[in-house]
PDB file of N, CA and C in Angstrom:
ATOM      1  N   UNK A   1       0.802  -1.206   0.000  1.00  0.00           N
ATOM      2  CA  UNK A   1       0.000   0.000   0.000  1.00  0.00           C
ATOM      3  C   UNK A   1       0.849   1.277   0.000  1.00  0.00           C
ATOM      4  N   UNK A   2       2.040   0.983   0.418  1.00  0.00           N
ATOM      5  CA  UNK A   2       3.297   1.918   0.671  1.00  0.00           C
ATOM      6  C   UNK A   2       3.072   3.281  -0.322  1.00  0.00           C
ATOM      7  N   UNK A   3       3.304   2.159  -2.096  1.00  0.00           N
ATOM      8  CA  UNK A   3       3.189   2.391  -3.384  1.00  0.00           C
ATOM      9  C   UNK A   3       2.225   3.716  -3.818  1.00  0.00           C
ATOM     10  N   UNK A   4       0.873   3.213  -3.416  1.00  0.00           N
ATOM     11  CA  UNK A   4      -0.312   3.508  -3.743  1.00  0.00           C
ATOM     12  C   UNK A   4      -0.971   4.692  -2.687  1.00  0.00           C
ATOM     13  N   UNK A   5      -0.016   5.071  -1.668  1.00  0.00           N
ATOM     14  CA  UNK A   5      -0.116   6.112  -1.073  1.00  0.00           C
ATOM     15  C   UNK A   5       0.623   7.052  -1.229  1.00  0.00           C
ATOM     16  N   UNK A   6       2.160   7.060  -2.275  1.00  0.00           N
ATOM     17  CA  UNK A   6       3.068   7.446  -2.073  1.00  0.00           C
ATOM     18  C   UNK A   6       2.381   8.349  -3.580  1.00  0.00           C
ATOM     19  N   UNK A   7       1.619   7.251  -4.561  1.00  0.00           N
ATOM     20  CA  UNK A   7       0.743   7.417  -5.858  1.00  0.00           C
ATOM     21  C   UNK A   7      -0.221   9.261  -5.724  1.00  0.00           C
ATOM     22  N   UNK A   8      -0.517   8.416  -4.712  1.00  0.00           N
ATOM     23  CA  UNK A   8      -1.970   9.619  -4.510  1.00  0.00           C
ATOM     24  C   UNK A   8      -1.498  10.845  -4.010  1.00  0.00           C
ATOM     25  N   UNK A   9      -0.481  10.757  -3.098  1.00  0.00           N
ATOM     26  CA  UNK A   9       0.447  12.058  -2.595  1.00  0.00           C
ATOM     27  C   UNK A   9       0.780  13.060  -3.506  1.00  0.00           C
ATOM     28  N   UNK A  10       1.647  11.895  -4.662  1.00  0.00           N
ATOM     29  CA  UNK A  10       2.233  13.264  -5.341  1.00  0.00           C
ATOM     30  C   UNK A  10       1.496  13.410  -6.700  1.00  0.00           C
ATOM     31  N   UNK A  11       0.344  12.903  -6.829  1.00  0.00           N
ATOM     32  CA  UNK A  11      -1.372  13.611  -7.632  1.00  0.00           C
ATOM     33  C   UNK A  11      -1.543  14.561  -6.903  1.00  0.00           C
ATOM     34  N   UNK A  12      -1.653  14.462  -5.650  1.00  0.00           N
ATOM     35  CA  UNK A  12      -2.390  15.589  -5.267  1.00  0.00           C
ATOM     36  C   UNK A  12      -1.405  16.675  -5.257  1.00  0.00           C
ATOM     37  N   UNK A  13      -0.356  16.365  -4.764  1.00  0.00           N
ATOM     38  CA  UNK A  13       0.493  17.689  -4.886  1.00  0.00           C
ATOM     39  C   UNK A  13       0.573  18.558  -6.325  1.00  0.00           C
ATOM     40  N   UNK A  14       0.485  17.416  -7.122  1.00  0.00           N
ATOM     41  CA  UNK A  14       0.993  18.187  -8.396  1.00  0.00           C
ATOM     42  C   UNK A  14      -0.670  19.006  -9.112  1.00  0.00           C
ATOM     43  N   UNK A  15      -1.611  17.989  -8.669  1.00  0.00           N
ATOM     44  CA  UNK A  15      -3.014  18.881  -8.949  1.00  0.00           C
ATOM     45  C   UNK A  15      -3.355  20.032  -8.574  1.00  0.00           C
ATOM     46  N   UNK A  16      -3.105  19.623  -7.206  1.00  0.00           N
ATOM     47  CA  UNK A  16      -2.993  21.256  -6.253  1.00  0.00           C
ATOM     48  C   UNK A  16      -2.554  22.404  -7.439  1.00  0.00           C
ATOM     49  N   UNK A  17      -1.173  22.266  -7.975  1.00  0.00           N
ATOM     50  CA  UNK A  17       0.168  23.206  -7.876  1.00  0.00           C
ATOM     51  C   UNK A  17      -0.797  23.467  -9.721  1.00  0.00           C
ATOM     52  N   UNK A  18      -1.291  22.734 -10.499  1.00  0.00           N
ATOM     53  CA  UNK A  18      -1.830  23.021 -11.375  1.00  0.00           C
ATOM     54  C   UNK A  18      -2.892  24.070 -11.281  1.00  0.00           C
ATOM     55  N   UNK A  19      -4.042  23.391 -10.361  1.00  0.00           N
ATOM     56  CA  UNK A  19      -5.250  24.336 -10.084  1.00  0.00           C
ATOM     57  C   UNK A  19      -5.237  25.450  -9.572  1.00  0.00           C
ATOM     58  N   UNK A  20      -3.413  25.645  -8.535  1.00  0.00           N
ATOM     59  CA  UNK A  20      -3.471  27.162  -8.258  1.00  0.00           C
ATOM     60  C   UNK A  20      -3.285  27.738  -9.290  1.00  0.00           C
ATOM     61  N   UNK A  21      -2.090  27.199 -10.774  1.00  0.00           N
ATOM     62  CA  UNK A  21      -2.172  27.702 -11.728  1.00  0.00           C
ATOM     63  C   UNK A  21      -3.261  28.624 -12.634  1.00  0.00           C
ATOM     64  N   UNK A  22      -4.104  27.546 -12.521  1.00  0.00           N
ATOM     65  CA  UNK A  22      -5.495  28.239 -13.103  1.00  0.00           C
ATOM     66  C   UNK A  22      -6.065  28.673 -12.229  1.00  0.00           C
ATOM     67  N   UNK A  23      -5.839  29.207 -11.544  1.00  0.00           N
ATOM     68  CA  UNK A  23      -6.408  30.257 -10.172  1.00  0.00           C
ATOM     69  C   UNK A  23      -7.517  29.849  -9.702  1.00  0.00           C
ATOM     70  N   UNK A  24      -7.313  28.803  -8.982  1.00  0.00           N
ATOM     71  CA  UNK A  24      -8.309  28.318  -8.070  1.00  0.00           C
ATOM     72  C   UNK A  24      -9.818  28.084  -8.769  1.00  0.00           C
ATOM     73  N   UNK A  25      -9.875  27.982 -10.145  1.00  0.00           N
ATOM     74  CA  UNK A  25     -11.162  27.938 -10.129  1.00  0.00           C
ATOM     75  C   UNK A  25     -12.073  26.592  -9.760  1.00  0.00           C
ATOM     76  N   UNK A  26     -13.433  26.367  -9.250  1.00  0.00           N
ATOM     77  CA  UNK A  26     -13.665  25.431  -9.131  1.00  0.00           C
ATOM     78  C   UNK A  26     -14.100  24.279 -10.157  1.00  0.00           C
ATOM     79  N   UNK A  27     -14.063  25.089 -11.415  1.00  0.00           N
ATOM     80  CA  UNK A  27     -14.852  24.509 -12.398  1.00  0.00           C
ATOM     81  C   UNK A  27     -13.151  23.634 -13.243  1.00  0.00           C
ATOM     82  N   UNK A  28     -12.016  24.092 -13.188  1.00  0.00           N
ATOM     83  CA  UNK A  28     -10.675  23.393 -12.957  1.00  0.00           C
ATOM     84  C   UNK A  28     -10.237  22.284 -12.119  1.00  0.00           C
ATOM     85  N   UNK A  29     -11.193  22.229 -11.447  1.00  0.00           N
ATOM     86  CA  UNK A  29     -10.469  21.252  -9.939  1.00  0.00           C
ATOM     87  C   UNK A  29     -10.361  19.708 -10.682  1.00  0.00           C
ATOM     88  N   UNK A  30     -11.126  19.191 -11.539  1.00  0.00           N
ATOM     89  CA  UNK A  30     -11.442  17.322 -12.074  1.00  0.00           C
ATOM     90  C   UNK A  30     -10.603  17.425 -13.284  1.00  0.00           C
ATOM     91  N   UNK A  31     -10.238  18.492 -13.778  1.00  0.00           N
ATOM     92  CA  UNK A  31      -9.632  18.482 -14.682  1.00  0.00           C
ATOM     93  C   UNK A  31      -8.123  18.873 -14.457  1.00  0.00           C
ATOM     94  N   UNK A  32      -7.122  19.452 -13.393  1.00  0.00           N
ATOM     95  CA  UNK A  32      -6.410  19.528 -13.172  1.00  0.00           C
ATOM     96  C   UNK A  32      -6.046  18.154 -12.544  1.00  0.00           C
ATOM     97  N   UNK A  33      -6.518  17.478 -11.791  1.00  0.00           N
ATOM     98  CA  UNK A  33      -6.876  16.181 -10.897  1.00  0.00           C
ATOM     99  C   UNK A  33      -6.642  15.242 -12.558  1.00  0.00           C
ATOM    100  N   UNK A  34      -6.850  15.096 -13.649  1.00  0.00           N
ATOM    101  CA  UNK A  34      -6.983  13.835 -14.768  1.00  0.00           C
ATOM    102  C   UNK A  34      -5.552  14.247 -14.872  1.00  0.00           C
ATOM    103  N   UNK A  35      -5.292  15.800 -15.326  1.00  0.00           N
ATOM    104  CA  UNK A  35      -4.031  15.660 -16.110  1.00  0.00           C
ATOM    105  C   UNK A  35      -2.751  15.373 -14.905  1.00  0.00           C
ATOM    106  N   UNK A  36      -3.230  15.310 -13.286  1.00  0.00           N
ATOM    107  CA  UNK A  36      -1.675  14.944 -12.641  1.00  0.00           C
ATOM    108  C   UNK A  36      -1.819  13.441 -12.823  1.00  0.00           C
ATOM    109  N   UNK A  37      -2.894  13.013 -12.861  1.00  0.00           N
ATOM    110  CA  UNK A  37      -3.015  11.311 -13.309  1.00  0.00           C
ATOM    111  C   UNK A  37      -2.329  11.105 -14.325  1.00  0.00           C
ATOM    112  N   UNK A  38      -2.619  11.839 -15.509  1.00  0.00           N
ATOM    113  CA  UNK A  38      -1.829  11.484 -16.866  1.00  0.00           C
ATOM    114  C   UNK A  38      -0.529  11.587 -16.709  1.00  0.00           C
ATOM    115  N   UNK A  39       0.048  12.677 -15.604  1.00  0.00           N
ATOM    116  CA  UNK A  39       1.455  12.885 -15.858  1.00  0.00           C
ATOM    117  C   UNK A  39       1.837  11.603 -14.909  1.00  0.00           C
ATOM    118  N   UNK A  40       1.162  11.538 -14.055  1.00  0.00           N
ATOM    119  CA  UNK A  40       2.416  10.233 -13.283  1.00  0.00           C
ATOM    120  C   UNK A  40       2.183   8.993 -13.995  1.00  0.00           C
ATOM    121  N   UNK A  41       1.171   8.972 -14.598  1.00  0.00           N
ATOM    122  CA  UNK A  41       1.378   7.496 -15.501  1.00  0.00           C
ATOM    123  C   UNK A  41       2.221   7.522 -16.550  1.00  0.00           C
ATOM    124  N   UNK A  42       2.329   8.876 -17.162  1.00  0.00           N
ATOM    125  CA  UNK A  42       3.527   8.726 -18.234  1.00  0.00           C
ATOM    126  C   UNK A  42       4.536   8.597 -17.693  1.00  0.00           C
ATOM    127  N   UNK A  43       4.917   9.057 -16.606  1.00  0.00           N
ATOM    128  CA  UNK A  43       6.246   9.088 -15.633  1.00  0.00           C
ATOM    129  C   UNK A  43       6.615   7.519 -15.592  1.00  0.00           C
ATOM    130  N   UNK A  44       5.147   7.044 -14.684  1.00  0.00           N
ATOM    131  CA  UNK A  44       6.018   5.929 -14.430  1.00  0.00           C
ATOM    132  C   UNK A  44       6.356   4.916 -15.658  1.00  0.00           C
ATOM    133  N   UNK A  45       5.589   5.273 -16.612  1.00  0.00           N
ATOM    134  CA  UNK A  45       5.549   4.161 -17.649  1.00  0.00           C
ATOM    135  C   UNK A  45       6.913   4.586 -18.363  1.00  0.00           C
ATOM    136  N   UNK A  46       7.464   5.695 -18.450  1.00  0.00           N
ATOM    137  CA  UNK A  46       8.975   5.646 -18.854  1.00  0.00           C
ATOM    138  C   UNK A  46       9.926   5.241 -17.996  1.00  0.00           C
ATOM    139  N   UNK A  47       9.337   5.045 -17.002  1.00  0.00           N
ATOM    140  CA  UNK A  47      10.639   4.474 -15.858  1.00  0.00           C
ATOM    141  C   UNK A  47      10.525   2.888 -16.036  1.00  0.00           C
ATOM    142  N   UNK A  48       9.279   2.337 -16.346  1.00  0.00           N
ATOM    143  CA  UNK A  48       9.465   0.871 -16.306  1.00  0.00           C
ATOM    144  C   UNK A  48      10.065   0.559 -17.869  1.00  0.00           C
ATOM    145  N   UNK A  49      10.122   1.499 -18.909  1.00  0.00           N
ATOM    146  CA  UNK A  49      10.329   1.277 -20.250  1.00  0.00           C
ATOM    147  C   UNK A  49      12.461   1.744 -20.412  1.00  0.00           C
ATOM    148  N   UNK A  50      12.809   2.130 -19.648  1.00  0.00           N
ATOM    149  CA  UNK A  50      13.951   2.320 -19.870  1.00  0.00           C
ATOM    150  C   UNK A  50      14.223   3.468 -20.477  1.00  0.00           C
ATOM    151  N   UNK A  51      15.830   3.495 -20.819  1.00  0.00           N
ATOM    152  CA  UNK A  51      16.117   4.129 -21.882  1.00  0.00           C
ATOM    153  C   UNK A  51      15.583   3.865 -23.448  1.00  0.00           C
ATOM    154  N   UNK A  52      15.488   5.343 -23.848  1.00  0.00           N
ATOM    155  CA  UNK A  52      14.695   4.715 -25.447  1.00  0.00           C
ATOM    156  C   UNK A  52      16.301   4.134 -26.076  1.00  0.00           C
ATOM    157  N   UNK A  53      16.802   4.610 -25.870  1.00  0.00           N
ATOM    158  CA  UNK A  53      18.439   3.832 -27.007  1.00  0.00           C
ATOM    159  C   UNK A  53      19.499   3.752 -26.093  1.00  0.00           C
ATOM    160  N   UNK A  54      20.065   2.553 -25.182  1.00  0.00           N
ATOM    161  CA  UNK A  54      20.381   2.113 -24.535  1.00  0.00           C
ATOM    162  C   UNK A  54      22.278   1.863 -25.293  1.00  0.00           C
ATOM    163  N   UNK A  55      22.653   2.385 -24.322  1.00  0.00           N
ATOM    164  CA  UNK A  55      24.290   2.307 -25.101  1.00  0.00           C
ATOM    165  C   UNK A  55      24.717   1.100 -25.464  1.00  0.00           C
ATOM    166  N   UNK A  56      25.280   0.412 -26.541  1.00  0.00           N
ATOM    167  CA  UNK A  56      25.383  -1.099 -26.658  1.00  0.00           C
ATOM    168  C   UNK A  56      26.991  -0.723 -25.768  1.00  0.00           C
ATOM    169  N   UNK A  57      27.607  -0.099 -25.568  1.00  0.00           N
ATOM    170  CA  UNK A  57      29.133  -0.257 -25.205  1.00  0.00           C
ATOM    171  C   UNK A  57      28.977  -0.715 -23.575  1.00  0.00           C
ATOM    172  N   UNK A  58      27.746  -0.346 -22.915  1.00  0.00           N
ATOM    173  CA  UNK A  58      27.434  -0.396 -21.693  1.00  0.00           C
ATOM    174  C   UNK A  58      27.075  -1.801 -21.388  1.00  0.00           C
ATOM    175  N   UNK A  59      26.383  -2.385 -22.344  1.00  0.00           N
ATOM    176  CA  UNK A  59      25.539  -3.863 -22.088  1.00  0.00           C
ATOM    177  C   UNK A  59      24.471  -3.599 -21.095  1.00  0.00           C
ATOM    178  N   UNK A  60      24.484  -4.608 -20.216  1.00  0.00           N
ATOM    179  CA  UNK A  60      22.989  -5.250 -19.171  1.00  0.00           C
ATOM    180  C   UNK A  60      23.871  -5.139 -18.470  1.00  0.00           C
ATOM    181  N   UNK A  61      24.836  -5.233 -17.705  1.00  0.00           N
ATOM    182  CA  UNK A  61      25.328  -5.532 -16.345  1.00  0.00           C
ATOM    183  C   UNK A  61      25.880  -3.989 -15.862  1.00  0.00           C
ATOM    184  N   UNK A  62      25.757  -3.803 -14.443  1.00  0.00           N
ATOM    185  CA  UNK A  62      26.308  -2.779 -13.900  1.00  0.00           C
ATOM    186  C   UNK A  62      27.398  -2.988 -13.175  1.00  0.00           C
ATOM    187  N   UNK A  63      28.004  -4.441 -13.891  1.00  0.00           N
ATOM    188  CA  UNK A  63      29.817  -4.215 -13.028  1.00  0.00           C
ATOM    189  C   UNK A  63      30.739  -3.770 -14.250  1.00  0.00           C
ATOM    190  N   UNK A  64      31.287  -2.816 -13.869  1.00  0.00           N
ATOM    191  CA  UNK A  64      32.267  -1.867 -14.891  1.00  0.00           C
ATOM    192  C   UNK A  64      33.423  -2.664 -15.204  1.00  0.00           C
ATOM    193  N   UNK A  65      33.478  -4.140 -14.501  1.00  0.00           N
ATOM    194  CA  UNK A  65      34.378  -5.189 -15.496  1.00  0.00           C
ATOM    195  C   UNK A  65      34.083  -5.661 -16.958  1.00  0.00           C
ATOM    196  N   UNK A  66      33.061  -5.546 -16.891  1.00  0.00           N
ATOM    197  CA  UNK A  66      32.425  -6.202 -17.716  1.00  0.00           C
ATOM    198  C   UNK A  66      31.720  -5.758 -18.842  1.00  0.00           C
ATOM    199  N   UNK A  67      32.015  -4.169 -19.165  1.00  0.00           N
ATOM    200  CA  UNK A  67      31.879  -3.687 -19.958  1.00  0.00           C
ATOM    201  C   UNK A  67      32.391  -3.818 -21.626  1.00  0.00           C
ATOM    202  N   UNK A  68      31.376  -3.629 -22.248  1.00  0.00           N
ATOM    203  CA  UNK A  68      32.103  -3.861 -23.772  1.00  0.00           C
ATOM    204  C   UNK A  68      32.723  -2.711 -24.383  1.00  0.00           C
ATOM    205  N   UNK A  69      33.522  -3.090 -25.246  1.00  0.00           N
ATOM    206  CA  UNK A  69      34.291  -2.855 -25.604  1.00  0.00           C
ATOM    207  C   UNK A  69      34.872  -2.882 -27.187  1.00  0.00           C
ATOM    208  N   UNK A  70      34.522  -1.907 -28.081  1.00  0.00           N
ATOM    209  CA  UNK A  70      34.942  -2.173 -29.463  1.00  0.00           C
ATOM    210  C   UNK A  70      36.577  -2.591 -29.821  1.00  0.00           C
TER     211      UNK A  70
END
């Protein structure tokens, strides 16, 4: 639940920080509220997707022995 509270936190923060944008209106509030949804799902969905072009010299492993090498 850690996740899914940590989720809703920073929606709301970032909805908040939108809707003061548009100056508090109330008729803004569900619609500032979709687009912090949209942004943390794009967020996270580039974090589970990686880099878009991943260095081949680097490989998969993070021990710097083992790095490639042309």
């Amino acid at each position: 639940m850690a996740n899914a509270t940590a989720r809703e936190e920073w929606i709301k923060r970032r909805a908040r920080k939108l809707w003061e944008r548009e100056g508090l209106r109330p008729d803004q509030e569900q619609e500032c509220w979709d687009k912090a949804v949209q942004e943390f799902e794009a967020a996270s969905s580039e974090e589970n997707r990686g880099p878009a072009h991943p260095d081949p010299a680097v490989g998969s492993t993070s021990d710097p022995t083992k790095l490639k090498h042309p």
